[in-house]
Structure formats: structure tokens, C-alpha cells
C-alpha atoms as a PDB file:
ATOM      1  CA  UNK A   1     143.904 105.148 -72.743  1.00  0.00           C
ATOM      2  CA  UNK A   2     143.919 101.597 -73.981  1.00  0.00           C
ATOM      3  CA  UNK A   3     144.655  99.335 -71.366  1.00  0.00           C
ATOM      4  CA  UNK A   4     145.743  95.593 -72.103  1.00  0.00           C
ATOM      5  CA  UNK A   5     145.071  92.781 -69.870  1.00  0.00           C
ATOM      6  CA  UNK A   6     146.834  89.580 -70.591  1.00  0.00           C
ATOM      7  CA  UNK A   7     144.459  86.104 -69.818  1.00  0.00           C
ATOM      8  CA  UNK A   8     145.941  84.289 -66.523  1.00  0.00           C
ATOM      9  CA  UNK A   9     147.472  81.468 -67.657  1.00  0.00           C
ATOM     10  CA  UNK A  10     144.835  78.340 -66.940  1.00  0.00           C
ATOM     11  CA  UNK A  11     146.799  75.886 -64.782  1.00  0.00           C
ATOM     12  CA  UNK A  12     144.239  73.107 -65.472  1.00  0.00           C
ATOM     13  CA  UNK A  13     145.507  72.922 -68.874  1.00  0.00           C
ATOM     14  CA  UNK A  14     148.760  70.245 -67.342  1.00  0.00           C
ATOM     15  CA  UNK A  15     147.326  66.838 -67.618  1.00  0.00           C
ATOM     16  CA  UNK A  16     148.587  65.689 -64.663  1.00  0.00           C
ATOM     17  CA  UNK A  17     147.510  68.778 -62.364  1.00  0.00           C
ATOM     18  CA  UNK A  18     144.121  68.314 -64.158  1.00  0.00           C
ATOM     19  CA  UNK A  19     143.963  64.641 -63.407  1.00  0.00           C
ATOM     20  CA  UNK A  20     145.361  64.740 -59.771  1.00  0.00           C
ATOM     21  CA  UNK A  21     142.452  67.561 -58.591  1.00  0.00           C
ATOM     22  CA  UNK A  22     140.237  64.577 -60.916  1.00  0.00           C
ATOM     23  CA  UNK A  23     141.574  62.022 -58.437  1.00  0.00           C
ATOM     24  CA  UNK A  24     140.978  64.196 -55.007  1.00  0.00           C
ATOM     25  CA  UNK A  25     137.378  64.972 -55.995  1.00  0.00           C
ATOM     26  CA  UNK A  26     136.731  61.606 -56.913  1.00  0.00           C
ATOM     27  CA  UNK A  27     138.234  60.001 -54.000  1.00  0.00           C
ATOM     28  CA  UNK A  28     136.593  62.696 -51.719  1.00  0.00           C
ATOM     29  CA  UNK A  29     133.079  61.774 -53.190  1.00  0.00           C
ATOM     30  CA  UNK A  30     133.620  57.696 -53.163  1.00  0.00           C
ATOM     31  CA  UNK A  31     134.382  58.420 -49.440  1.00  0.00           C
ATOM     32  CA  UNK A  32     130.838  60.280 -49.556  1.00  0.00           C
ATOM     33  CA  UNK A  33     132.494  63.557 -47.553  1.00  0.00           C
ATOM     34  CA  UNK A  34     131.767  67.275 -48.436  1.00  0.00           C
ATOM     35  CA  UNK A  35     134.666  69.446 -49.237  1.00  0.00           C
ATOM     36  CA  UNK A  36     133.867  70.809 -45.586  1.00  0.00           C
ATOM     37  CA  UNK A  37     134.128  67.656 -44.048  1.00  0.00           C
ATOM     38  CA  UNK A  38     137.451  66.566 -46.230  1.00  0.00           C
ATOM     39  CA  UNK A  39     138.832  69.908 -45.075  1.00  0.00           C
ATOM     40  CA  UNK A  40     138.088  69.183 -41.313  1.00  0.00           C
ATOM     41  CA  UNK A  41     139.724  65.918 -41.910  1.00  0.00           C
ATOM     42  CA  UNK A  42     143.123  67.082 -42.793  1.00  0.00           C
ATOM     43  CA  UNK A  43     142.853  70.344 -40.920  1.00  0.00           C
ATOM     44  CA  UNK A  44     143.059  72.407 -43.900  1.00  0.00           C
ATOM     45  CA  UNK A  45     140.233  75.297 -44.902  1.00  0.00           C
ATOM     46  CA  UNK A  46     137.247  74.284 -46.616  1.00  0.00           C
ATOM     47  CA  UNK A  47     138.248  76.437 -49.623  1.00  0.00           C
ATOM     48  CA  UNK A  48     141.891  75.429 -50.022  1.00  0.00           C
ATOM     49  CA  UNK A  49     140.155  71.783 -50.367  1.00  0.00           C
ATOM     50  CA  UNK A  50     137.869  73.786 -53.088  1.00  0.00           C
ATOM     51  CA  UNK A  51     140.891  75.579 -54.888  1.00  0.00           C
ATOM     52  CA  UNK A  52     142.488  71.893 -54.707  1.00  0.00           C
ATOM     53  CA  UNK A  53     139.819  70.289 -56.681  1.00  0.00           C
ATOM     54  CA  UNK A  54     139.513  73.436 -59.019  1.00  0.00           C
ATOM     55  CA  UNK A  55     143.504  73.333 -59.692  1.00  0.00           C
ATOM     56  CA  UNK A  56     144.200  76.470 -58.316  1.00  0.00           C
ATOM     57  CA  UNK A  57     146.205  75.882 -55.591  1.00  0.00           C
ATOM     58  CA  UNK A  58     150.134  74.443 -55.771  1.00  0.00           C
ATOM     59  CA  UNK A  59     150.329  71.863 -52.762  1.00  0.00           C
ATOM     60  CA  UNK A  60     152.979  71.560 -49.950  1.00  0.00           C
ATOM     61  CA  UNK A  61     154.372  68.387 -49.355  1.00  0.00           C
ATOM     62  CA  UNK A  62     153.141  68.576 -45.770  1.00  0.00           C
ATOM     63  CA  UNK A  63     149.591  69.334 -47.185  1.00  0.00           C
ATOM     64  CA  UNK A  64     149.402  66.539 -49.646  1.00  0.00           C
ATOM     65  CA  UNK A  65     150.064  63.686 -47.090  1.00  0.00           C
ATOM     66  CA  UNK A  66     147.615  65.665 -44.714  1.00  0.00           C
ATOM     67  CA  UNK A  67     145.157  65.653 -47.875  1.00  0.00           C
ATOM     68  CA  UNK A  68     145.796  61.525 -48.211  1.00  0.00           C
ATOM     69  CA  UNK A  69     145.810  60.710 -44.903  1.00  0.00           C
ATOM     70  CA  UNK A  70     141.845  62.446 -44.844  1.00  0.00           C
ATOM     71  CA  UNK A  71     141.135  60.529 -47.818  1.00  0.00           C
ATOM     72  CA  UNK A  72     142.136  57.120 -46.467  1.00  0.00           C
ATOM     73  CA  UNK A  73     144.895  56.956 -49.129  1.00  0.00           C
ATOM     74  CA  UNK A  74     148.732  57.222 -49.610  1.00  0.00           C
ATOM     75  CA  UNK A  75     150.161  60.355 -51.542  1.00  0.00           C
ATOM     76  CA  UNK A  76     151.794  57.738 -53.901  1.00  0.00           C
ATOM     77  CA  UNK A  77     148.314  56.057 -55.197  1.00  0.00           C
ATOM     78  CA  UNK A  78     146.732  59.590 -55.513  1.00  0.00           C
ATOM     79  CA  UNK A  79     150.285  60.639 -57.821  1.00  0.00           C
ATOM     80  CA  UNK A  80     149.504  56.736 -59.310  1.00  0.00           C
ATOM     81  CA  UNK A  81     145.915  57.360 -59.896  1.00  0.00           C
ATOM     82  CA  UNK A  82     146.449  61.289 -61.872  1.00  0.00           C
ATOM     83  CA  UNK A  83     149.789  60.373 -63.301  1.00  0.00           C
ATOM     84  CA  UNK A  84     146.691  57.127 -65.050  1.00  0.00           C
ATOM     85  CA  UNK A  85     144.533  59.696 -65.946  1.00  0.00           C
ATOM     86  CA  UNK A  86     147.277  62.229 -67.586  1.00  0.00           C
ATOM     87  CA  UNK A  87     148.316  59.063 -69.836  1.00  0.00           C
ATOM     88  CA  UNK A  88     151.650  58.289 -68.165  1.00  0.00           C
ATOM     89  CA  UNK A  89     152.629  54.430 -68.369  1.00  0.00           C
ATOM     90  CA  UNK A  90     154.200  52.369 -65.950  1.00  0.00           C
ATOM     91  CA  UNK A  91     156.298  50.205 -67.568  1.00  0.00           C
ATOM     92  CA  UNK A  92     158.341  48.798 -64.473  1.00  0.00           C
ATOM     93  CA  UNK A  93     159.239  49.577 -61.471  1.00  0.00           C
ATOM     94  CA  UNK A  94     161.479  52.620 -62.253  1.00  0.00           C
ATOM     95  CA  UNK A  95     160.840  53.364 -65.306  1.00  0.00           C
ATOM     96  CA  UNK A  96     157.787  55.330 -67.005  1.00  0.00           C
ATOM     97  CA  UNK A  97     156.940  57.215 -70.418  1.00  0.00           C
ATOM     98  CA  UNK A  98     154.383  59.651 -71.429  1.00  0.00           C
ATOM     99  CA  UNK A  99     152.234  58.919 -74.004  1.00  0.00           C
ATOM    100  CA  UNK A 100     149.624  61.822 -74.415  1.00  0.00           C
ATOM    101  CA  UNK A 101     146.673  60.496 -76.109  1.00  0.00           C
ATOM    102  CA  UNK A 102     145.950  57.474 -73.702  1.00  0.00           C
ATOM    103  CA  UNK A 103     143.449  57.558 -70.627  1.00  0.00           C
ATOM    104  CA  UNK A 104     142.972  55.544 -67.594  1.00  0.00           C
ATOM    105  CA  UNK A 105     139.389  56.308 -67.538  1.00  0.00           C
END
């Protein structure tokens, strides 16, 4: 019996999922913390923090301000800092476009 197994989906491959777990593992290691210590922070489990940075986990709300408040940060510049990295411009101050090849890096 042939059995078929279909590939799970990468998440990583959204820009701006791939460049917000960018921003939380960079801002975790400018802050020179271990995952541990990020996780003790914001009273979250050392491998949620892991599956954060990895992409693999889909935030609450209430977890992503716990997760900014550890890293000495808002949830709005970590959003400010991926939505950079995926390539999306701010133009004003409520208005923004996606342009796919450009990088804040």
C-alpha cells in the first residue's frame, strides 16, 4: 500500500511572520538574554519563546505584549521593526504599501 504524505506547509515562508520571529531573536540577543531567561521574563515556557523565534507558533494578543514587555519594547515597534524587514513602507501615518523586493536590513 502506497501511502502519500503531503509536506506541512512552511509558515516561515510569510515575510512578515519570517521577519517578526527575525525581530524577537534579534531583540532578545541585543538585550544579551537566553531564550530561558526571555521566557522567565514574560512568564511564558522556554520553548514557546523557541517555537516563537522558529515561526512555529501563532501568538495571542495577551502573549505578544507579555513577549514586548520582556523585551523592553512595545508590540507596535516589534510589528514596525518585521513589517521593515518584510518590505512594507510607511508612507504616512495611516497609510502603508507593500513592496516585496525591498529590505530594511
Amino acid at each position: 500500500m502506497l501511502h502519500i504524505v503531503k509536506k506541512k506547509k512552511s509558515t516561515l515562508s510569510e515575510p512578515l511572520l519570517r521577519a517578526f520571529c527575525q525581530a524577537v531573536q534579534e531583540r532578545r540577543e541585543s538585550l544579551g538574554i537566553s531564550q530561558e531567561e526571555l521566557a522567565h521574563r514574560a512568564g511564558l515556557h522556554r520553548t514557546y519563546i523557541s517555537d516563537i523565534e522558529r515561526g512555529s507558533r501563532n501568538l495571542s494578543l495577551r502573549s505578544l505584549i507579555r513577549l514586548a514587555g520582556a523585551l523592553e519594547t512595545t508590540v507596535s515597534d516589534l510589528l514596525r521593526i518585521a513589517e521593515l524587514k518584510a518590505g512594507y513602507v510607511v508612507h504616512g501615518e495611516n497609510e502603508q504599501s507593500f513592496e516585496p523586493g525591498l529590505s530594511a536590513r
